[in-house]
C-alpha atoms as a PDB file:
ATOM      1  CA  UNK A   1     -22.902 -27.042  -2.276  1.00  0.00           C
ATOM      2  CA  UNK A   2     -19.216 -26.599  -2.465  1.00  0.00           C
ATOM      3  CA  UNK A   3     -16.819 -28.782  -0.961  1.00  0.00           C
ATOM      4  CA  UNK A   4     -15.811 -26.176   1.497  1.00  0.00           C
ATOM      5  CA  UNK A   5     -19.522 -25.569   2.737  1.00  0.00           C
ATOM      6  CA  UNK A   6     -19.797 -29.575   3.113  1.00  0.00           C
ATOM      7  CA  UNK A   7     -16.803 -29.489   5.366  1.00  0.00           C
ATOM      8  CA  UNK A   8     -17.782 -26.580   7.421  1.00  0.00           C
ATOM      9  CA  UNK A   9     -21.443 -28.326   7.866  1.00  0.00           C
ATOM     10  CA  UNK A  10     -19.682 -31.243   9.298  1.00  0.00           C
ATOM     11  CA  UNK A  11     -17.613 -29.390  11.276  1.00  0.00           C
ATOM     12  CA  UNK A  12     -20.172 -27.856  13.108  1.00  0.00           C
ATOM     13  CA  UNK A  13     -22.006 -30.594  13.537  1.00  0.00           C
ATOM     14  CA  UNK A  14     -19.089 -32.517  14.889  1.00  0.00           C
ATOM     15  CA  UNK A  15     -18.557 -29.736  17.666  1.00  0.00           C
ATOM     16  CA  UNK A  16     -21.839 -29.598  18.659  1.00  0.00           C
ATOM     17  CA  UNK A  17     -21.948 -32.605  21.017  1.00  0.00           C
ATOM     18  CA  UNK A  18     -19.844 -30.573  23.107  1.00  0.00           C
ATOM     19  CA  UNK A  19     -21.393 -27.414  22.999  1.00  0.00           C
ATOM     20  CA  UNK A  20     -24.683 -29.326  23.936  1.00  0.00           C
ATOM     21  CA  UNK A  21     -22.528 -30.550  27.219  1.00  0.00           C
ATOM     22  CA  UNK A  22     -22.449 -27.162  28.154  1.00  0.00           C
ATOM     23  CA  UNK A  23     -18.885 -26.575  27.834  1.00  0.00           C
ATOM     24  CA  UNK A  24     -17.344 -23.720  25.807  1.00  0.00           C
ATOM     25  CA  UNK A  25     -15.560 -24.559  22.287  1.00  0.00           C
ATOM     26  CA  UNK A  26     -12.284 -23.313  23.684  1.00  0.00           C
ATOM     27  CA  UNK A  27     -10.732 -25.225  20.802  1.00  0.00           C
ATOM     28  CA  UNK A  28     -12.194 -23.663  18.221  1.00  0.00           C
ATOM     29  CA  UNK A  29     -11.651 -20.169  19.494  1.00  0.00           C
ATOM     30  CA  UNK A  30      -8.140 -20.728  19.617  1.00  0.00           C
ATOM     31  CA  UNK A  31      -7.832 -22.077  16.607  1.00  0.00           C
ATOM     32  CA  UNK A  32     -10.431 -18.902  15.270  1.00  0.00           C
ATOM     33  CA  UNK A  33      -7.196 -16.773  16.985  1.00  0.00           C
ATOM     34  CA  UNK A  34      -4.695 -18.350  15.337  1.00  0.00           C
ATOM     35  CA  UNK A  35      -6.060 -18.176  11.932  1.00  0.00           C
ATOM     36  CA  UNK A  36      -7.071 -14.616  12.644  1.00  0.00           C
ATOM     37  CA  UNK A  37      -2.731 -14.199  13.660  1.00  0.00           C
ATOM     38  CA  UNK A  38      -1.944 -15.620  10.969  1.00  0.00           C
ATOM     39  CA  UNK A  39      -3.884 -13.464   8.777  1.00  0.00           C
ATOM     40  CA  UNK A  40      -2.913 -10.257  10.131  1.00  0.00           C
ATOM     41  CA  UNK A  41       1.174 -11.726   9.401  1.00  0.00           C
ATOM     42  CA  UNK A  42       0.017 -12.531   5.909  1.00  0.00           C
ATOM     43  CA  UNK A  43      -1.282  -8.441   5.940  1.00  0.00           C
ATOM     44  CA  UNK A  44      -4.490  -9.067   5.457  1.00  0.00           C
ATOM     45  CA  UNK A  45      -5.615  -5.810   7.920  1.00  0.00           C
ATOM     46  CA  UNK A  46      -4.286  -4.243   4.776  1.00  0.00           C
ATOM     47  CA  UNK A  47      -4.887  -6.586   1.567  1.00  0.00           C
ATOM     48  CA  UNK A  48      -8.173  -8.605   2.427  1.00  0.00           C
ATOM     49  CA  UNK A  49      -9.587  -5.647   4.986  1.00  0.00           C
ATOM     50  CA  UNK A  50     -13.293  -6.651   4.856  1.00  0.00           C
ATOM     51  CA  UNK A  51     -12.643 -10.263   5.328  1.00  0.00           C
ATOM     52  CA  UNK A  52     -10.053  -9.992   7.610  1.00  0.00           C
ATOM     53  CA  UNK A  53     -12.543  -7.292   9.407  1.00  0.00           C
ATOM     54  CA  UNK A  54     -15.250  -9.666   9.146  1.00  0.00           C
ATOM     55  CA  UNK A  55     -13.392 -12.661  10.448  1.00  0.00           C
ATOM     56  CA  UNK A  56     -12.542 -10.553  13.863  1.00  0.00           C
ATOM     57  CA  UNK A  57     -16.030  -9.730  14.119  1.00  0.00           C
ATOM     58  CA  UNK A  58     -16.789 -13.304  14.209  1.00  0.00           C
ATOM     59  CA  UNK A  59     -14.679 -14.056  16.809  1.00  0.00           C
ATOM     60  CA  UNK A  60     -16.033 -11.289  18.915  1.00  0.00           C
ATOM     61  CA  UNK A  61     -19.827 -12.512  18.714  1.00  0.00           C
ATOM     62  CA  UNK A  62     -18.208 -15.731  19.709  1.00  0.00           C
ATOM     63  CA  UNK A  63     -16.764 -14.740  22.567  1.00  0.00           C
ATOM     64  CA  UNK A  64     -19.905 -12.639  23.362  1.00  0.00           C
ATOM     65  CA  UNK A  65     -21.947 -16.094  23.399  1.00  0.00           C
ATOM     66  CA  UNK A  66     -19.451 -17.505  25.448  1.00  0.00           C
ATOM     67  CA  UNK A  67     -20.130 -14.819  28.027  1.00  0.00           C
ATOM     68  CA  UNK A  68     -23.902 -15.536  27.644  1.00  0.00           C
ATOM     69  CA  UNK A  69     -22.920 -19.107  28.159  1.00  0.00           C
ATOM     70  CA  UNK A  70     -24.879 -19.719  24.668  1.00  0.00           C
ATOM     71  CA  UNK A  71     -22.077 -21.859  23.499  1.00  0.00           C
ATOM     72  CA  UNK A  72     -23.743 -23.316  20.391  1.00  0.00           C
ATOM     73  CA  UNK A  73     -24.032 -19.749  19.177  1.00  0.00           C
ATOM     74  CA  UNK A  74     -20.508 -19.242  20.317  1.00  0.00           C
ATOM     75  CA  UNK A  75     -19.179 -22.465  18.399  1.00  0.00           C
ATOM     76  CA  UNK A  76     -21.121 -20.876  15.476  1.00  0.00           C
ATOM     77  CA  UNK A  77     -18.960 -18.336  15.343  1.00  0.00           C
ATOM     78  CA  UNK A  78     -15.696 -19.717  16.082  1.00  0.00           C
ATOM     79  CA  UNK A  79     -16.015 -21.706  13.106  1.00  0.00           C
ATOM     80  CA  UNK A  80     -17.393 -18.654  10.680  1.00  0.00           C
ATOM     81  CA  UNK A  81     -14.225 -16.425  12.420  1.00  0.00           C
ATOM     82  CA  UNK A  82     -11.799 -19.368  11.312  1.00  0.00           C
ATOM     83  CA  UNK A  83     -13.302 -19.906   8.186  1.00  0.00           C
ATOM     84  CA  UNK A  84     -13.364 -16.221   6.990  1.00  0.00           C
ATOM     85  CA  UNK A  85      -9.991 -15.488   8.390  1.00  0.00           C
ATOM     86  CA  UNK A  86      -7.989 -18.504   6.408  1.00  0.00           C
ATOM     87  CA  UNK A  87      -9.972 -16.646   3.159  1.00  0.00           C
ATOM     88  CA  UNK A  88      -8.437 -13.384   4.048  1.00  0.00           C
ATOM     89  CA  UNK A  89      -4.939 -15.057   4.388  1.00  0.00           C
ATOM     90  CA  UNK A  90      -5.496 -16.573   0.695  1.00  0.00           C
ATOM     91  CA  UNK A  91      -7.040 -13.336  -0.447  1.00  0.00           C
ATOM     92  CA  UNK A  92      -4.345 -11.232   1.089  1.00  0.00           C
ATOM     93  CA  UNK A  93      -1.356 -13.434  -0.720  1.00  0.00           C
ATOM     94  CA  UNK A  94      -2.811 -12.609  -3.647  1.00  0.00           C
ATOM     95  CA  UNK A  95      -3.346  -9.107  -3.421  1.00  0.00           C
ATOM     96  CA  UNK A  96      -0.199  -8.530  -2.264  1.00  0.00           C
ATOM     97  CA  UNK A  97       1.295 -10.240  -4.995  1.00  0.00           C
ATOM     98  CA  UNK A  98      -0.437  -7.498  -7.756  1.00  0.00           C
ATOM     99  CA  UNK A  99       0.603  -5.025  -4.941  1.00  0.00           C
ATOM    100  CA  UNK A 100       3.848  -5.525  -5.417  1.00  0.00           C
ATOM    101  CA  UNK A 101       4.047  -5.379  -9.233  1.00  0.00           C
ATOM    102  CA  UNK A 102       2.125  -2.545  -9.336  1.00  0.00           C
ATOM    103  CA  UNK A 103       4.620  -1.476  -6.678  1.00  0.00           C
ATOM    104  CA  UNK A 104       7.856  -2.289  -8.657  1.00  0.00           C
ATOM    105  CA  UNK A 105       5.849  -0.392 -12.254  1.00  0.00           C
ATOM    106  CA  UNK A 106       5.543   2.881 -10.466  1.00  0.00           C
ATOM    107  CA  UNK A 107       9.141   2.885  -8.835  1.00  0.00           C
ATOM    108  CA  UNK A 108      10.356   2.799 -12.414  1.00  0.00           C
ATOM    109  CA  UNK A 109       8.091   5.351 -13.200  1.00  0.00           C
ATOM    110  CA  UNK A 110       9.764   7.615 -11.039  1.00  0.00           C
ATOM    111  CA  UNK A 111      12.857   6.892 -11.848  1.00  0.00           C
ATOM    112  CA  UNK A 112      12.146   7.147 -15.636  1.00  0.00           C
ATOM    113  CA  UNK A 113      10.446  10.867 -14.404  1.00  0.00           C
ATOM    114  CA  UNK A 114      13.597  11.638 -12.176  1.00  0.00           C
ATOM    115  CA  UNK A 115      16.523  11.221 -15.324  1.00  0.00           C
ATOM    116  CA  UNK A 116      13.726  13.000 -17.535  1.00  0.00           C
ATOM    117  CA  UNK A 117      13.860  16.249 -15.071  1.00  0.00           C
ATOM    118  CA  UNK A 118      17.762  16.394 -14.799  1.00  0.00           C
ATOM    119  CA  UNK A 119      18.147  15.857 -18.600  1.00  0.00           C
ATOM    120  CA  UNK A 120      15.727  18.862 -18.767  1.00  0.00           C
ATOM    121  CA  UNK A 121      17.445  20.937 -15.953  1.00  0.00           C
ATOM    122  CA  UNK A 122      20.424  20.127 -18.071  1.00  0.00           C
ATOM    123  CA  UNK A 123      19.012  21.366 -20.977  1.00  0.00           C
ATOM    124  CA  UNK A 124      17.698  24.601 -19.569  1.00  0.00           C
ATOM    125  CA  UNK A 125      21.011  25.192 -18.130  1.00  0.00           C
ATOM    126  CA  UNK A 126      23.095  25.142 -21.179  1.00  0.00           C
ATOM    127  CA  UNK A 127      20.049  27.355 -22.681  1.00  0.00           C
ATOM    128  CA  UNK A 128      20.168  29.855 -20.019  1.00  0.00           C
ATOM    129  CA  UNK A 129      17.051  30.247 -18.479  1.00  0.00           C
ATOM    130  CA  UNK A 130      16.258  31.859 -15.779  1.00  0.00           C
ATOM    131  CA  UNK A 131      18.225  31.046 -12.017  1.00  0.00           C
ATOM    132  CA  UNK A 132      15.114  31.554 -10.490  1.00  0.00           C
ATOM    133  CA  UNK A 133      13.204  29.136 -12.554  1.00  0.00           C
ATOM    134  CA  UNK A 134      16.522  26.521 -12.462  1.00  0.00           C
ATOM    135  CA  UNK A 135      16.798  26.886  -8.756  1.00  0.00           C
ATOM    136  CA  UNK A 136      13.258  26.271  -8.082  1.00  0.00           C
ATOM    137  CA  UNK A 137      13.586  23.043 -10.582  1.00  0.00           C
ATOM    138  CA  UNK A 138      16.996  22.099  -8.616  1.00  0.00           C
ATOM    139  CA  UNK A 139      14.910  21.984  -5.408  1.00  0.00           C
ATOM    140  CA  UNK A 140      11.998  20.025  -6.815  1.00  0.00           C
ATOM    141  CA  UNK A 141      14.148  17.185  -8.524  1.00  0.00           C
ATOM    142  CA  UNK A 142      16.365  17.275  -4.845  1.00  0.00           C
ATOM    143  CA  UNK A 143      13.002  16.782  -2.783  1.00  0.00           C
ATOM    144  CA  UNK A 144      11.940  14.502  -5.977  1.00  0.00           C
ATOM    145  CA  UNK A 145      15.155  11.792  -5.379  1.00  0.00           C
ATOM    146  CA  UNK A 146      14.282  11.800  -1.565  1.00  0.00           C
ATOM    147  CA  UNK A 147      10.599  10.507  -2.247  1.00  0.00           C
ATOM    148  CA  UNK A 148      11.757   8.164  -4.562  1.00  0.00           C
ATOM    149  CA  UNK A 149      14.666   6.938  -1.805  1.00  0.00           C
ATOM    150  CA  UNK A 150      11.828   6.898   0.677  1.00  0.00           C
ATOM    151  CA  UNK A 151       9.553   4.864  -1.655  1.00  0.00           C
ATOM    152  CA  UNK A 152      12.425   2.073  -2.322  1.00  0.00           C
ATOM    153  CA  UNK A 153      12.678   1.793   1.481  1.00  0.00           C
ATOM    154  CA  UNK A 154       8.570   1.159   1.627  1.00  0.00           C
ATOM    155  CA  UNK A 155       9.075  -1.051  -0.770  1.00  0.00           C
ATOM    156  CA  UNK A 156      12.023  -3.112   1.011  1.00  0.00           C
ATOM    157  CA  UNK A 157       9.809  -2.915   4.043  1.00  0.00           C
ATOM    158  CA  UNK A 158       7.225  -4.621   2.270  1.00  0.00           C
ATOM    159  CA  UNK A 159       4.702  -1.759   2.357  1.00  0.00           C
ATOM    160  CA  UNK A 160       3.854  -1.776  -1.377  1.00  0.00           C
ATOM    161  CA  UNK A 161       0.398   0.674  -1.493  1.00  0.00           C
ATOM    162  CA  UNK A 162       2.637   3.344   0.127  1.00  0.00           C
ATOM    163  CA  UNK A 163       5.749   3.126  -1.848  1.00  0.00           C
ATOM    164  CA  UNK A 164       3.050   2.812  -5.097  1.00  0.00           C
ATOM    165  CA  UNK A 165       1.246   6.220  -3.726  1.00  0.00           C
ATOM    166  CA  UNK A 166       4.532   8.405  -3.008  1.00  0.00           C
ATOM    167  CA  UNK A 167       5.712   7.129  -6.595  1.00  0.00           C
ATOM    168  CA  UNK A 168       2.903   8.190  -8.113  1.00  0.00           C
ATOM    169  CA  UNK A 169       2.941  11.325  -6.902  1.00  0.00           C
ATOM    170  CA  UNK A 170       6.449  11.816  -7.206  1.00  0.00           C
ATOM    171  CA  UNK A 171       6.863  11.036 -11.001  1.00  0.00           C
ATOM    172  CA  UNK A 172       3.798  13.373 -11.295  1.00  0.00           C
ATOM    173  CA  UNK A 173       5.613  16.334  -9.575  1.00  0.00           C
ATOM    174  CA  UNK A 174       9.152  15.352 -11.970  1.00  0.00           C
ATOM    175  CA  UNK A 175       7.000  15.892 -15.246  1.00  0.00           C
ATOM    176  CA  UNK A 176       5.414  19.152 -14.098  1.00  0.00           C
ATOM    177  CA  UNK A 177       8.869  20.377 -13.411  1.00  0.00           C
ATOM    178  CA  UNK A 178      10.035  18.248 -17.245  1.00  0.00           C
ATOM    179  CA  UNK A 179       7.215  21.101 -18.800  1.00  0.00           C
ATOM    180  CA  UNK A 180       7.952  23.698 -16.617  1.00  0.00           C
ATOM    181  CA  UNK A 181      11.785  23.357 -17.485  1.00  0.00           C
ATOM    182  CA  UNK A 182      10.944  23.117 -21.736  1.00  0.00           C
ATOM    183  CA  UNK A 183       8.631  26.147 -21.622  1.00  0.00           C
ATOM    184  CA  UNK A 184      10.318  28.287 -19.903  1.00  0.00           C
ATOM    185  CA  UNK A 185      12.502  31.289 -21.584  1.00  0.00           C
ATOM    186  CA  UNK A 186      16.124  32.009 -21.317  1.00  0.00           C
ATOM    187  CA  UNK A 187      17.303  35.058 -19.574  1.00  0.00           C
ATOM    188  CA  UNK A 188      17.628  38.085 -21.218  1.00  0.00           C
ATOM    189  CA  UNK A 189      21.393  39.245 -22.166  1.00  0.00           C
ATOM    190  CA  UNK A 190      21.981  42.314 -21.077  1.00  0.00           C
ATOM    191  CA  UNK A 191      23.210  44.549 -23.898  1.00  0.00           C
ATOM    192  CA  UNK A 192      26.774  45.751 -23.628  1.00  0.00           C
ATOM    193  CA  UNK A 193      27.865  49.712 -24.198  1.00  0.00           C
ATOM    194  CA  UNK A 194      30.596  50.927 -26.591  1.00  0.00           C
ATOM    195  CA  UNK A 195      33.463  51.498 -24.680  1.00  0.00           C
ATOM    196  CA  UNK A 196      34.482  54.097 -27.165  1.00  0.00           C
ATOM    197  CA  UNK A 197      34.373  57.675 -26.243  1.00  0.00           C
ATOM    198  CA  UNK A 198      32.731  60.457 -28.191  1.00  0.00           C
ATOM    199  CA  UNK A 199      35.485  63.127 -29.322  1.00  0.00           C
END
């Protein structure tokens, strides 16, 4: 059995003089809120979401038994809420960590995509193409450098899966407008008339 099954045993069995005594484990529900807190600051609502979910749960039924005045059942369930919320905290650390290098990957991604599209616009301008097709590229790369702004300030917030979703979807949007920009065909010249007159 692993060490941290042992110590939950004995845990339980510890508090259960107390819950025989009739008395509710208000101790262990507080400290099943306080891991659950601390969980939620770690972010694990967002990184560890079925354990964290699973550790509020927990409490819940807990506080259900206390209500029922079933307080071994309550105690129970303080305990499994604690346990499963501490996990969520490690798991959530973790997670967060990749989070954030995946994060910090497609941010410079997007950037790459962003100096690829006005190296292209560049391109197509000295080539001649189109205005239409150069002002709808001009927009895209314009609406393109806000995303990536907003993604940096996701990032700074801490909110890695978003700033990893809008960068994603940003550097794809830069490359379609990369092709768009090398395919397309420069305006046609308009052909100039003799100025000389017929005698």
């Amino acid at each position: 059995m692993p060490l941290r099954r042992v110590l939950l045993a004995l845990a339980v069995v510890a508090a259960l003089g107390a819950a025989a005594c009739g008395d509710p484990p208000e101790k262990e529900l507080q400290q099943a809120q306080s891991a659950i807190d601390a969980a939620r600051a770690a972010g694990a609502d967002q990184f560890a979401h079925d354990e964290f979910t699973a550790a509020t749960d927990a409490l819940k039924r807990a506080n259900d038994a206390v209500a029922d005045r079933d307080y071994r059942l309550a105690l129970n369930h303080a305990l499994d809420a604690r346990e499963r919320a501490q996990n969520a905290t490690k798991e959530a650390a973790s997670r967060k960590t990749a989070a954030r290098r995946d994060a910090e990957h497609a941010l410079a991604d997007a950037n790459r995509a962003l100096a690829d599209a006005q190296a292209a616009l560049k391109t197509a301008e000295g080539a001649r193409v189109a205005r239409h097709t150069l002002d709808t590229a001009r927009g895209g790369i314009a609406n393109a450098k806000d995303a990536v702004q907003k993604a940096r300030t996701t990032f700074d917030q801490g909110d890695y899966l978003a700033a990893i979703t809008t960068s994603k979807a940003t550097a794809a949007d830069l490359r379609k407008i990369t092709r768009d920009l090398g395919s397309a065909a420069p305006a046609p010249t308009r052909r100039r008339h003799s100025g000389r007159r017929r005698n």
